[in-house]
PDB file of N, CA and C in Angstrom:
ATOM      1  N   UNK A   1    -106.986 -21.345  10.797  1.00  0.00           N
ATOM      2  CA  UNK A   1    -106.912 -20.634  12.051  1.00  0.00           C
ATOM      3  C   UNK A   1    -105.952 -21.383  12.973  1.00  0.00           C
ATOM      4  N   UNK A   2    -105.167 -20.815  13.836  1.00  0.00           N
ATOM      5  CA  UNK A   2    -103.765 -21.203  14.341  1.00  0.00           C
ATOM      6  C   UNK A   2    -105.105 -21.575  16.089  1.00  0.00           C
ATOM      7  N   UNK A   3    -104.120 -22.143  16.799  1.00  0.00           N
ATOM      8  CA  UNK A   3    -104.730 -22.258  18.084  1.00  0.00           C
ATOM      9  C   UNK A   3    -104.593 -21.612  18.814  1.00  0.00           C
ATOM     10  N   UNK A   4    -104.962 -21.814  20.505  1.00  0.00           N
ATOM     11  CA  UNK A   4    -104.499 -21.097  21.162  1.00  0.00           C
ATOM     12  C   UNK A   4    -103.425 -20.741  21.603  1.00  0.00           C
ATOM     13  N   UNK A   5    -101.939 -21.985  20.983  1.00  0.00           N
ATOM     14  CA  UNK A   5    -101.001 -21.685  21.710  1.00  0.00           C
ATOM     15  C   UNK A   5    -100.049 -22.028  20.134  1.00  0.00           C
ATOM     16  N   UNK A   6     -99.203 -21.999  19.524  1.00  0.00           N
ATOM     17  CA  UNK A   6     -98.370 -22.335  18.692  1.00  0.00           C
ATOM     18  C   UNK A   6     -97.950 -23.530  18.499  1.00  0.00           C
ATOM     19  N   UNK A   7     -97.495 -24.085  19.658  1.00  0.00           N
ATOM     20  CA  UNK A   7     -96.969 -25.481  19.628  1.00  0.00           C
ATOM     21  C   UNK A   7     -98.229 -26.117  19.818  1.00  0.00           C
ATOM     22  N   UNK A   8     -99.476 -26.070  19.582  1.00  0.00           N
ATOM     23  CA  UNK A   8    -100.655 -26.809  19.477  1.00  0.00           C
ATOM     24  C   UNK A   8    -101.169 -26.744  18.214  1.00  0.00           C
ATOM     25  N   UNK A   9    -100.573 -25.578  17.548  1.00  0.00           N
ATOM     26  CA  UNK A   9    -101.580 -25.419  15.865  1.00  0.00           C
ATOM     27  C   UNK A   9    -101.097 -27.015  14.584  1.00  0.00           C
ATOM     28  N   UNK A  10     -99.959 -27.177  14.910  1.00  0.00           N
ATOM     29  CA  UNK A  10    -100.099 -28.595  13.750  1.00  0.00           C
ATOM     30  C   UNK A  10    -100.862 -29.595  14.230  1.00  0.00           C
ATOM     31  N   UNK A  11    -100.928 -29.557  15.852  1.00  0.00           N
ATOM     32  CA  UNK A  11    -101.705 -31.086  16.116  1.00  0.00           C
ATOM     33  C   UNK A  11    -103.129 -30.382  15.606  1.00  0.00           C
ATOM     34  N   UNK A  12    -103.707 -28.915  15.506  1.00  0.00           N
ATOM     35  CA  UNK A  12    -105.295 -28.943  15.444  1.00  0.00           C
ATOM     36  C   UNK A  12    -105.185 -28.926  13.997  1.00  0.00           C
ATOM     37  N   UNK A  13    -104.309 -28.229  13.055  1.00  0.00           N
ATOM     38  CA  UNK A  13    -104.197 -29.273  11.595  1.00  0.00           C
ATOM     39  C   UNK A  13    -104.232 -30.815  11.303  1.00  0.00           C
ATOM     40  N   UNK A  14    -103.678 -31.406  12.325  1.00  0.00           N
ATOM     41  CA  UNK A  14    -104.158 -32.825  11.876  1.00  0.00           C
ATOM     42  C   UNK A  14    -105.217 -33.260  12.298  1.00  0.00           C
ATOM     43  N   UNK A  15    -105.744 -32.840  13.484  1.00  0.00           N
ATOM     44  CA  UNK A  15    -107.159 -33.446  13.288  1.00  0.00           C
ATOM     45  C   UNK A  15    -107.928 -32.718  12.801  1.00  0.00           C
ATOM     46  N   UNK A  16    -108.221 -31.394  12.166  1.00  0.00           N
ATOM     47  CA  UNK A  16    -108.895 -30.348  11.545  1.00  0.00           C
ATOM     48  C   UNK A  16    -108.872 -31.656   9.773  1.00  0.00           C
ATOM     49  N   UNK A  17    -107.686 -31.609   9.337  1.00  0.00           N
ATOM     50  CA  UNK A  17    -107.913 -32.537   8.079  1.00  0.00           C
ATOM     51  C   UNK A  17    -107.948 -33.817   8.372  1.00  0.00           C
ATOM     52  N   UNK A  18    -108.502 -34.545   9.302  1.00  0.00           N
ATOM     53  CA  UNK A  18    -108.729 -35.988   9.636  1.00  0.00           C
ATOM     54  C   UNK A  18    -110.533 -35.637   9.789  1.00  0.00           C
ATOM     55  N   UNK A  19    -110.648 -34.770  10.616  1.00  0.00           N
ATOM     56  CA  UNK A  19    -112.281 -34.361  10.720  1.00  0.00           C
ATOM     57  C   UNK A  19    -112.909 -33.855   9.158  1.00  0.00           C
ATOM     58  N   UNK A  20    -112.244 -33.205   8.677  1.00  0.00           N
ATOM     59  CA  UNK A  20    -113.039 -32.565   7.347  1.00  0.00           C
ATOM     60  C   UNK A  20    -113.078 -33.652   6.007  1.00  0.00           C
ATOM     61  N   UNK A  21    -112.255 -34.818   6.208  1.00  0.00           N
ATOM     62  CA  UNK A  21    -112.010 -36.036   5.547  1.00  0.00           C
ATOM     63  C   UNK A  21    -113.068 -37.170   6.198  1.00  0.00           C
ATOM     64  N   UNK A  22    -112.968 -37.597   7.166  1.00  0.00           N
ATOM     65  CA  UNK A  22    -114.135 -38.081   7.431  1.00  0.00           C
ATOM     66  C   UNK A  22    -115.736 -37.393   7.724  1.00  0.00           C
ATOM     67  N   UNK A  23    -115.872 -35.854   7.267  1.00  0.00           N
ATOM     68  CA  UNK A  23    -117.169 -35.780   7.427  1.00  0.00           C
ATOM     69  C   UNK A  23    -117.636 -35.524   6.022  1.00  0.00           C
ATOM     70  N   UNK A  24    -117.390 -35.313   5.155  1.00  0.00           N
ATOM     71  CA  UNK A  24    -117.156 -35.142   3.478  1.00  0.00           C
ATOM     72  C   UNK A  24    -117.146 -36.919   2.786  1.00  0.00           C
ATOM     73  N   UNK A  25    -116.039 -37.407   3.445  1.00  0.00           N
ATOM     74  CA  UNK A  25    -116.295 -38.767   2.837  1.00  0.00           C
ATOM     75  C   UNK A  25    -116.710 -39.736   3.538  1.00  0.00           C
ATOM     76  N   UNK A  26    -117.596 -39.731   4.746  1.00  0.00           N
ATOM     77  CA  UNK A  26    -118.105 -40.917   5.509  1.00  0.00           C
ATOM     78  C   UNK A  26    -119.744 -40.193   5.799  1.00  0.00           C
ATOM     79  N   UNK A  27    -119.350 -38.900   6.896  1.00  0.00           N
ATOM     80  CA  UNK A  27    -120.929 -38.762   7.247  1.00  0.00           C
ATOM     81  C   UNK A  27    -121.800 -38.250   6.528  1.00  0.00           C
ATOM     82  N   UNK A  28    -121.296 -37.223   5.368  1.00  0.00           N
ATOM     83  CA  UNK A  28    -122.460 -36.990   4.291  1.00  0.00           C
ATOM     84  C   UNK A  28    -123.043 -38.051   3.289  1.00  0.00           C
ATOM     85  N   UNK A  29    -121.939 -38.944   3.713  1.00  0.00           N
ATOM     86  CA  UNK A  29    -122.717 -40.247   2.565  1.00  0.00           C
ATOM     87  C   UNK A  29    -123.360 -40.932   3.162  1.00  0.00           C
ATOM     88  N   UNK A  30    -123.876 -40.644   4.803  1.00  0.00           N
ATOM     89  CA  UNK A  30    -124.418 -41.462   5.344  1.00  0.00           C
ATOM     90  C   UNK A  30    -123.933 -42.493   6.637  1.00  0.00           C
ATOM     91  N   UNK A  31    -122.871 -42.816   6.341  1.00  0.00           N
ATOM     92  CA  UNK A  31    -122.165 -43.087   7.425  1.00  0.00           C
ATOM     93  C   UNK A  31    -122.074 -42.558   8.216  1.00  0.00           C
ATOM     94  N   UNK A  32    -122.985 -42.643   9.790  1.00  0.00           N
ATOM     95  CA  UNK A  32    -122.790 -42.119  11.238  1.00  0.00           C
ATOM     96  C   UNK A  32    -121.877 -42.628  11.869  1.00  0.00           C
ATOM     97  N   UNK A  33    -121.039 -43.534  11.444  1.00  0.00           N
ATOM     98  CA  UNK A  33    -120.060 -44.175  12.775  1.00  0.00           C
ATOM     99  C   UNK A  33    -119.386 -43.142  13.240  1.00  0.00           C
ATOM    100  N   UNK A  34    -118.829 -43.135  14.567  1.00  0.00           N
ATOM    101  CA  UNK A  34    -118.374 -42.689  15.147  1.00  0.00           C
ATOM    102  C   UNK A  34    -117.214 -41.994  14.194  1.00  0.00           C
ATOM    103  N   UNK A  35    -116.239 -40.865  14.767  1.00  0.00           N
ATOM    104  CA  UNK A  35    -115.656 -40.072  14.201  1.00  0.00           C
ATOM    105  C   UNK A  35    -114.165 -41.012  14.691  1.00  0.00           C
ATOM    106  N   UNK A  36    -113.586 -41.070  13.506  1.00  0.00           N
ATOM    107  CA  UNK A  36    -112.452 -42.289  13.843  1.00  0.00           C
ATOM    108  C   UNK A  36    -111.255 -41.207  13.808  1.00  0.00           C
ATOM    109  N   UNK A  37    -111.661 -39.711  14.313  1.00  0.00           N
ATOM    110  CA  UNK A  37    -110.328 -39.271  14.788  1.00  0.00           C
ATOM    111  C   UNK A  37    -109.965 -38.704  15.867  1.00  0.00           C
ATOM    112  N   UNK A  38    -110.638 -39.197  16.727  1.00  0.00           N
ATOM    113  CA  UNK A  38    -110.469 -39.645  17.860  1.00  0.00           C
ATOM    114  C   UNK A  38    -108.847 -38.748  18.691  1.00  0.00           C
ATOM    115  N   UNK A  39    -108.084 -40.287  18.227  1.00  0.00           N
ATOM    116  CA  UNK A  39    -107.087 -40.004  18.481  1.00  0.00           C
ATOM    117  C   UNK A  39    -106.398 -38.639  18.675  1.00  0.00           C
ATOM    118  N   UNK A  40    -106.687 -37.801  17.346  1.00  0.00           N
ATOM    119  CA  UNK A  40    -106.212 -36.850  17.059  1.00  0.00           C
ATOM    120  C   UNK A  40    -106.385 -35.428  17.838  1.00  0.00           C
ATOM    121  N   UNK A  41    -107.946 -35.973  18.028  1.00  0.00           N
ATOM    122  CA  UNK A  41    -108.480 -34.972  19.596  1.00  0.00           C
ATOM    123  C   UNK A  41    -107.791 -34.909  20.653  1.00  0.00           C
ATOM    124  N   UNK A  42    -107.738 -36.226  20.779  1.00  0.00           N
ATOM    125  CA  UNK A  42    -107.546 -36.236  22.201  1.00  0.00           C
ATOM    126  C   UNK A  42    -105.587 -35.162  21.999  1.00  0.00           C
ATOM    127  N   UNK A  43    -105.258 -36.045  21.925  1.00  0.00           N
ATOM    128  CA  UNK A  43    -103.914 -35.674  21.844  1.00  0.00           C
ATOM    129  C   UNK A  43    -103.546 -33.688  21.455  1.00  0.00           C
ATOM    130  N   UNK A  44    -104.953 -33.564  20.897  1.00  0.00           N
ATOM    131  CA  UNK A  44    -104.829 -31.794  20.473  1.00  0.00           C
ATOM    132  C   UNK A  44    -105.171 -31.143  21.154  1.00  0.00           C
ATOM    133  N   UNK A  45    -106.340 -31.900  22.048  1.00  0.00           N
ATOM    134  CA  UNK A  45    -107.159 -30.996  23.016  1.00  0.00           C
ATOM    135  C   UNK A  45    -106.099 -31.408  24.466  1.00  0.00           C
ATOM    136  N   UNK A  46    -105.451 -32.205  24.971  1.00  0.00           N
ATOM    137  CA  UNK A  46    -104.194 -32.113  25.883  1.00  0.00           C
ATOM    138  C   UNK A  46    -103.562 -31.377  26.000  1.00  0.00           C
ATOM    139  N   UNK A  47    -103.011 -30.884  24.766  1.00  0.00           N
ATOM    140  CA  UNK A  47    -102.134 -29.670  24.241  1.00  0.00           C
ATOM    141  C   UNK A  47    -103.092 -28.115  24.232  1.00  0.00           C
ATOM    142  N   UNK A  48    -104.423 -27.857  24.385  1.00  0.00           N
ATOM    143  CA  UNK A  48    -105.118 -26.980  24.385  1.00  0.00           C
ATOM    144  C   UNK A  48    -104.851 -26.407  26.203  1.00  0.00           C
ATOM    145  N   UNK A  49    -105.361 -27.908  26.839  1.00  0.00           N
ATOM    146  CA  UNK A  49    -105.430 -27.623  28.258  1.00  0.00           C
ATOM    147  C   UNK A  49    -104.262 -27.383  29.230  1.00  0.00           C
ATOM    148  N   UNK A  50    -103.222 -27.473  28.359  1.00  0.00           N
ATOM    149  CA  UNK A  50    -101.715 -27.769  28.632  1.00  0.00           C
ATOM    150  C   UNK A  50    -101.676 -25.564  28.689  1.00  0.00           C
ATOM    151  N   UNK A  51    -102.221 -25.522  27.152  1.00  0.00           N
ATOM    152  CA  UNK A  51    -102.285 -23.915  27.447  1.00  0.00           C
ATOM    153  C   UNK A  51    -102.611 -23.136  27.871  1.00  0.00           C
ATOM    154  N   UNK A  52    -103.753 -23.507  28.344  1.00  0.00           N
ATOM    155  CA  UNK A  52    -104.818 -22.461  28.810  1.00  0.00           C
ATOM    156  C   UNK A  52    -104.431 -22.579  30.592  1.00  0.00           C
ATOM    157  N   UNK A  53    -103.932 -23.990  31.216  1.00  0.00           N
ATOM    158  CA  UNK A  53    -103.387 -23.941  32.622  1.00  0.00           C
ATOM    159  C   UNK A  53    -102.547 -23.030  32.694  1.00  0.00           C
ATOM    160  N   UNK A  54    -101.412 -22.917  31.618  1.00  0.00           N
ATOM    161  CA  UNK A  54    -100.033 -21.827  31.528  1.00  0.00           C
ATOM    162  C   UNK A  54    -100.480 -20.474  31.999  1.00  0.00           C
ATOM    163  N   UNK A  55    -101.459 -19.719  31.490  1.00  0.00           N
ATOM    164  CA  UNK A  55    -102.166 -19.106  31.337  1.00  0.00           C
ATOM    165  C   UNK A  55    -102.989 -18.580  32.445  1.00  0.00           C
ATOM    166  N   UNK A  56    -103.033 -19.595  33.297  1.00  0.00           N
ATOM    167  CA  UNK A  56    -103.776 -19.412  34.642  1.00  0.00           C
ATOM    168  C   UNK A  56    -105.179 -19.326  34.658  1.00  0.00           C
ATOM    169  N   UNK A  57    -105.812 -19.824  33.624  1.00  0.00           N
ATOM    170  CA  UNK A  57    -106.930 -20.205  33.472  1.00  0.00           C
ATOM    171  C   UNK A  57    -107.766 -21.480  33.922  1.00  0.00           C
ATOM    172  N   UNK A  58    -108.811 -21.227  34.874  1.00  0.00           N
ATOM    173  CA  UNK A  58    -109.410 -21.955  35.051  1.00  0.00           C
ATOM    174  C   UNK A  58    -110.010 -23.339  34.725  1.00  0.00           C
ATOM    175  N   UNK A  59    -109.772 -24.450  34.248  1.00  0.00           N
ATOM    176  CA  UNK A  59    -110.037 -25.542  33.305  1.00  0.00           C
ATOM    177  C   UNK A  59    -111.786 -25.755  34.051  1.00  0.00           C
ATOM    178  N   UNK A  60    -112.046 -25.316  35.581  1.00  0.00           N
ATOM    179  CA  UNK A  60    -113.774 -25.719  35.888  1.00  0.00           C
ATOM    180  C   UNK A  60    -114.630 -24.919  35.007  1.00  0.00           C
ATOM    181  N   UNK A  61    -113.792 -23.608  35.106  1.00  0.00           N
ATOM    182  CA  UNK A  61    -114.717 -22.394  34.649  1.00  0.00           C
ATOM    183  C   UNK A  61    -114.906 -22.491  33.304  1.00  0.00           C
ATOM    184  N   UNK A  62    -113.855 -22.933  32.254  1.00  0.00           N
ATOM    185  CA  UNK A  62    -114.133 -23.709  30.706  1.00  0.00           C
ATOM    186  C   UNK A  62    -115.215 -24.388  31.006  1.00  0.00           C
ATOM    187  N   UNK A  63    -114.927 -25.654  31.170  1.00  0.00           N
ATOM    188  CA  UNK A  63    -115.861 -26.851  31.180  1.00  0.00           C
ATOM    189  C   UNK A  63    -117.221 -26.644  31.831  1.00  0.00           C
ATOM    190  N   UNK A  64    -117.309 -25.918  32.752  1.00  0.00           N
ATOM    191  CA  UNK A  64    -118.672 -25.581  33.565  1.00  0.00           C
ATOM    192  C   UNK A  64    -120.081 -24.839  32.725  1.00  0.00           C
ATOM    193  N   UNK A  65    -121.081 -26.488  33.050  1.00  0.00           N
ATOM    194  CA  UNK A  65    -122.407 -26.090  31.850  1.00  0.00           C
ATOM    195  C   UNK A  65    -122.912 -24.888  32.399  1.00  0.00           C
ATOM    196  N   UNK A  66    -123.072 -24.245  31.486  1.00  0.00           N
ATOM    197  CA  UNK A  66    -124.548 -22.968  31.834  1.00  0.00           C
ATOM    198  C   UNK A  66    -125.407 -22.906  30.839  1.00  0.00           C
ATOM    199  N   UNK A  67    -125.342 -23.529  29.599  1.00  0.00           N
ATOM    200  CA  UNK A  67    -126.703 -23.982  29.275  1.00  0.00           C
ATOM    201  C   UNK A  67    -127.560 -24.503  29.796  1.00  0.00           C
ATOM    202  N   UNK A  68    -128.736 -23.502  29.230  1.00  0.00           N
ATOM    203  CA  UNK A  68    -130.035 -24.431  30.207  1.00  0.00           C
ATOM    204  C   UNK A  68    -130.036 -24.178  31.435  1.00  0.00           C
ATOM    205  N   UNK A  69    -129.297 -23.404  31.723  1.00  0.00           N
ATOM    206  CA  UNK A  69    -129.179 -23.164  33.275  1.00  0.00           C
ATOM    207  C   UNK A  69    -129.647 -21.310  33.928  1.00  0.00           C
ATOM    208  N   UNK A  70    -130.523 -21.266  34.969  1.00  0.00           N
ATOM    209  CA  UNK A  70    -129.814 -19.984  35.060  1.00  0.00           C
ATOM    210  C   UNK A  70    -128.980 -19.090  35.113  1.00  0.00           C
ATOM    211  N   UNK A  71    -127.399 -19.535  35.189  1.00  0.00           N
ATOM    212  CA  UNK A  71    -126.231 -18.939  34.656  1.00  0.00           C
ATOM    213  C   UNK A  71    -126.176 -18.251  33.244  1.00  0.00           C
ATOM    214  N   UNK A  72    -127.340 -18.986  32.382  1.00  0.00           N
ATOM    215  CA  UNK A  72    -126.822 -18.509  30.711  1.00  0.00           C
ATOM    216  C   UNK A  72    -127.795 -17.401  30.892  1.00  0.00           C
ATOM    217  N   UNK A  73    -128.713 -16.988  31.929  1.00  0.00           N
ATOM    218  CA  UNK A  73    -129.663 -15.400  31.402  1.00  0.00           C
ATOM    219  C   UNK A  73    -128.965 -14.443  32.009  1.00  0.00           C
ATOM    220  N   UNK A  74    -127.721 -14.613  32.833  1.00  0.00           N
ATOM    221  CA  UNK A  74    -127.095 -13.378  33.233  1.00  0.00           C
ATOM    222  C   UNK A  74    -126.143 -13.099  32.531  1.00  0.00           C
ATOM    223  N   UNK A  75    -126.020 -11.403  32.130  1.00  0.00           N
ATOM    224  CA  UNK A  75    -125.478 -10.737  31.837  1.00  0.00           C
ATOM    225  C   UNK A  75    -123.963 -11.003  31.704  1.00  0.00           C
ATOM    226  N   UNK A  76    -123.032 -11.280  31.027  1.00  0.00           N
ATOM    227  CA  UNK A  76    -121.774 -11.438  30.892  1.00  0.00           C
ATOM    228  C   UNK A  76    -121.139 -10.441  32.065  1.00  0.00           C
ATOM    229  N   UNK A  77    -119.900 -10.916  33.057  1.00  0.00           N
ATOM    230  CA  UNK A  77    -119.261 -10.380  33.932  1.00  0.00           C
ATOM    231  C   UNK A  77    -119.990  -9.906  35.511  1.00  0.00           C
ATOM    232  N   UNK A  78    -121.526 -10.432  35.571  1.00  0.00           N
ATOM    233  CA  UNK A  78    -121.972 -10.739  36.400  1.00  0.00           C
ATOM    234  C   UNK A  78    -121.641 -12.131  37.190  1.00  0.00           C
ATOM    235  N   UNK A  79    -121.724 -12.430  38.387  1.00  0.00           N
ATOM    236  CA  UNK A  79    -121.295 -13.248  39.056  1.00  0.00           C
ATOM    237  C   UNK A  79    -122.679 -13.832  40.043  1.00  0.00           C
TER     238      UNK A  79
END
């Protein structure tokens, strides 16, 4: 699956096969350490928020919890 923006889909290929490599060969064998691709996030998800600003999208309204909250029992497009 490509991303949200084009010039972001190889960085979410590299950490997409850095994540599916360390959870196959570290955390199903048991190994919880931390996810050592890190890096790869960060740098992909920059490039996510890079798009979605273009876009004129809100970055609070992403990030903003409504789990657990009364926000998550209302109706989608209610305010």
């Amino acid at each position: 699956m490509n991303s949200v923006k084009e010039a972001c889909s190889q960085l979410k290929q590299n950490y997409d096969a850095c994540f599916n490599t360390w959870f196959t060969e570290k955390f199903l064998r048991g190994d919880h350490s931390t996810d050592s691709c890190g890096p790869f996030f960060k740098v992909y998800r920059e490039c996510v928020r890079k798009a979605i600003q273009e876009q004129n999208i809100d970055l609070k309204e992403i990030e903003k919890e409504i789990m657990g909250t009364e926000e998550e029992l209302k109706p989608p497009g209610s305010k």
